[in-house]
N, C-alpha and C. Protein backbone atom coordinates (compact mmCIF):
# COMPACT_ATOMS: atom_id res chain seq x y z
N UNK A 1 15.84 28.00 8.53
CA UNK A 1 14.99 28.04 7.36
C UNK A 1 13.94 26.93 7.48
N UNK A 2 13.12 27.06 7.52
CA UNK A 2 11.28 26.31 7.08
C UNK A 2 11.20 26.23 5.67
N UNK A 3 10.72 24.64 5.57
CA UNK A 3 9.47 24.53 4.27
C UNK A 3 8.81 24.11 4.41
N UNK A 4 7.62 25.13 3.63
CA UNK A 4 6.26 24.74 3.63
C UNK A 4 5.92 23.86 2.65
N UNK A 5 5.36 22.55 3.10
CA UNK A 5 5.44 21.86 1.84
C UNK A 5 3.59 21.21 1.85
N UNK A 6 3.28 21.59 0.54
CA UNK A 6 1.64 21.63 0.12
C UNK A 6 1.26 20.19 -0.46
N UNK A 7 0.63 19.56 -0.41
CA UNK A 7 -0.04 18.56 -1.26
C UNK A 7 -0.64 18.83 -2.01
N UNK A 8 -0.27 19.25 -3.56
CA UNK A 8 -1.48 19.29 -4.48
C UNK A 8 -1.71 18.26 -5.50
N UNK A 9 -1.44 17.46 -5.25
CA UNK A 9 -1.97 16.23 -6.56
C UNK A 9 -2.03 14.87 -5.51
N UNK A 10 -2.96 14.11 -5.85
CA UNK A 10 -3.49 12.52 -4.99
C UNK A 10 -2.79 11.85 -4.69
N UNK A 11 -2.11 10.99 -3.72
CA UNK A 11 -1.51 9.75 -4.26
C UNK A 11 -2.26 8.53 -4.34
N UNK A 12 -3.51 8.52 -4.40
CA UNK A 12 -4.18 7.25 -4.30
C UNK A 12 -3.56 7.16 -5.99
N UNK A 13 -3.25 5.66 -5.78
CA UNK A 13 -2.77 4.89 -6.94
C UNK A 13 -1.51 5.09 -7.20
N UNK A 14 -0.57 5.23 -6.23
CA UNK A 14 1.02 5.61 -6.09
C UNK A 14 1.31 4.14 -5.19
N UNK A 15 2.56 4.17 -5.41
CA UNK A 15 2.96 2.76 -4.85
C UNK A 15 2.68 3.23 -3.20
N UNK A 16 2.81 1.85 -2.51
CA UNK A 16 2.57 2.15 -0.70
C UNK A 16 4.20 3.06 -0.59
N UNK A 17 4.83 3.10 -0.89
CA UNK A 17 5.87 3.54 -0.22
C UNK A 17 5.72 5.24 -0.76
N UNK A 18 5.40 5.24 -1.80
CA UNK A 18 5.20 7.62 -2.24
C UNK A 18 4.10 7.12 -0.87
N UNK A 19 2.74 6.29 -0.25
CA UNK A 19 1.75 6.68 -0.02
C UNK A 19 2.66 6.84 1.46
N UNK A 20 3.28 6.39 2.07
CA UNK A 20 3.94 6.29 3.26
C UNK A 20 4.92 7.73 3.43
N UNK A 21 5.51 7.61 2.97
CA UNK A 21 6.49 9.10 2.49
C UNK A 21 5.56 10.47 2.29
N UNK A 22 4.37 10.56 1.81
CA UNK A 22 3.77 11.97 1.87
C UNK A 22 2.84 11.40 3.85
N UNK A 23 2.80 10.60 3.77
CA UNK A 23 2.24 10.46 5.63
C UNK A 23 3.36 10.65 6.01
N UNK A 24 4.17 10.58 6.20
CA UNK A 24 5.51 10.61 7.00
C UNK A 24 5.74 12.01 6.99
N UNK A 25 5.89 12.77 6.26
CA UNK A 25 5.67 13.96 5.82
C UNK A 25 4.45 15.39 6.88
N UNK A 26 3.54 14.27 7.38
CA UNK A 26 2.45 14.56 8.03
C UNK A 26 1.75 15.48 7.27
N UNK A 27 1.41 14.87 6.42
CA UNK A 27 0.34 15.48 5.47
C UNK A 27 -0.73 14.45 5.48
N UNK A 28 -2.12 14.79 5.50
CA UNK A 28 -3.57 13.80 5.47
C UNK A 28 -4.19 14.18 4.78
N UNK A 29 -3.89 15.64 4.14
CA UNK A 29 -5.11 16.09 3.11
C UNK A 29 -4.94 16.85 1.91
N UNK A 30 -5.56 16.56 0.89
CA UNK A 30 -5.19 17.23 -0.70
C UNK A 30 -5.52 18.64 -0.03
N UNK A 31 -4.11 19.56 -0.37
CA UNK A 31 -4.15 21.08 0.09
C UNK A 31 -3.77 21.24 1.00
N UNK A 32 -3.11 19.94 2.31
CA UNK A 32 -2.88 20.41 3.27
C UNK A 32 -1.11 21.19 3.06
N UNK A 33 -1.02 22.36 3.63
CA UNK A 33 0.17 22.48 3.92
C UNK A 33 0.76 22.16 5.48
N UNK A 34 2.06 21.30 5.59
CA UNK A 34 2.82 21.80 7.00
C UNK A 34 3.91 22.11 6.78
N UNK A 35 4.88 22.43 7.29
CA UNK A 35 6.03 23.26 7.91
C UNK A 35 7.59 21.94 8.79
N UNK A 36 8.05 22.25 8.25
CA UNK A 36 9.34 21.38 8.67
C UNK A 36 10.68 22.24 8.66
N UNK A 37 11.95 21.60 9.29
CA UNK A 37 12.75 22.19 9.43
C UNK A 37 13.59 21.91 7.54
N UNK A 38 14.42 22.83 7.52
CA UNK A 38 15.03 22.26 5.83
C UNK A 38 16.07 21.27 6.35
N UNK A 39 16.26 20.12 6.34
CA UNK A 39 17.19 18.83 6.96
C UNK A 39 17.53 17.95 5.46
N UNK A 40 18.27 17.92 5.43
CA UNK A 40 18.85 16.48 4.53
C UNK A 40 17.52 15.29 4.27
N UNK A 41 17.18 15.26 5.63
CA UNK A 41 16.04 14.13 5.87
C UNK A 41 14.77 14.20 4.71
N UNK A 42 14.26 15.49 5.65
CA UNK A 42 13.35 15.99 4.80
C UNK A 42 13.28 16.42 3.17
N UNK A 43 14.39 16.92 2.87
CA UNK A 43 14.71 16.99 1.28
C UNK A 43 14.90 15.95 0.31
N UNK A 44 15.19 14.70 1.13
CA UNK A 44 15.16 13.64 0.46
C UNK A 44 13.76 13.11 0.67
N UNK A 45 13.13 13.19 1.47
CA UNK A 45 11.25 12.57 1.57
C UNK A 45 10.62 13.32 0.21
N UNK A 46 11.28 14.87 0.58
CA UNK A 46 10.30 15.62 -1.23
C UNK A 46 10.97 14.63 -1.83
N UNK A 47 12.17 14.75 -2.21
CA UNK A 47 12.57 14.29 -3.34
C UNK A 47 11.78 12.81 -4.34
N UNK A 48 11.84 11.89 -3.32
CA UNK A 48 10.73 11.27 -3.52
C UNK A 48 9.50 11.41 -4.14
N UNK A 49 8.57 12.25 -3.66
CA UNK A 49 7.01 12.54 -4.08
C UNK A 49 7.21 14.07 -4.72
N UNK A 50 8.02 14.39 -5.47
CA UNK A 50 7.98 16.15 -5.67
C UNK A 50 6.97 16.01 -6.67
N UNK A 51 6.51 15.01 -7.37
CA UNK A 51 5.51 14.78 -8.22
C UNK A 51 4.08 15.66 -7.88
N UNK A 52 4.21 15.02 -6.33
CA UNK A 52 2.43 15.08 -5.93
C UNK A 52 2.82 16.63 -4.62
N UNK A 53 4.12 17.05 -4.45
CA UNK A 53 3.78 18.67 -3.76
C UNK A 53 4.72 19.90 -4.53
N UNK A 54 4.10 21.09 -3.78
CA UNK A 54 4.75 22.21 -4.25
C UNK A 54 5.29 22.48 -2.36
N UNK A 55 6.47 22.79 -3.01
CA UNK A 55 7.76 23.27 -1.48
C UNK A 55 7.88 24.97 -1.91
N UNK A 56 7.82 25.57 -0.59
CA UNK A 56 8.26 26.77 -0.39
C UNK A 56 9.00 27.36 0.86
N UNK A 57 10.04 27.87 0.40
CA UNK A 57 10.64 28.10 1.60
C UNK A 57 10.28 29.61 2.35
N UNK A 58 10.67 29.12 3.56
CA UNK A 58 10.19 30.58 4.25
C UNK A 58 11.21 30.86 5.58
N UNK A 59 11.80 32.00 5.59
CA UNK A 59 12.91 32.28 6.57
C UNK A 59 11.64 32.92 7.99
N UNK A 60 12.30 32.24 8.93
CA UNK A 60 11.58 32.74 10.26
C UNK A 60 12.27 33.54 11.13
């Protein structure tokens, strides 16, 4: 299982660590979507910023 996980809201003016966690994420741009495996890891990075994305899952 994949999620696609979108950036739709800024984090400029979020502490350095949401701003580190949506980079970590490998996201650089308002709207960007990428694609990750569904991991423990990763569900806890959303968990973090679920503020600033929308997650969708997608079976491959």
């Amino acid at each position: 299982m994949k999620l696609a996980i979108t950036q739709y809201r800024s984090a400029i003016g979020r502490s350095r660590k949401q701003q580190d966690t949506v980079r970590a994420l490998g996201i650089r741009r308002l709207n960007q979507t990428v694609l990750h495996n569904d991991t423990p890891q990763i569900r806890g990075m959303i968990a973090r910023v679920s503020h600033l994305l929308r997650v969708a899952e997608q079976s491959v």
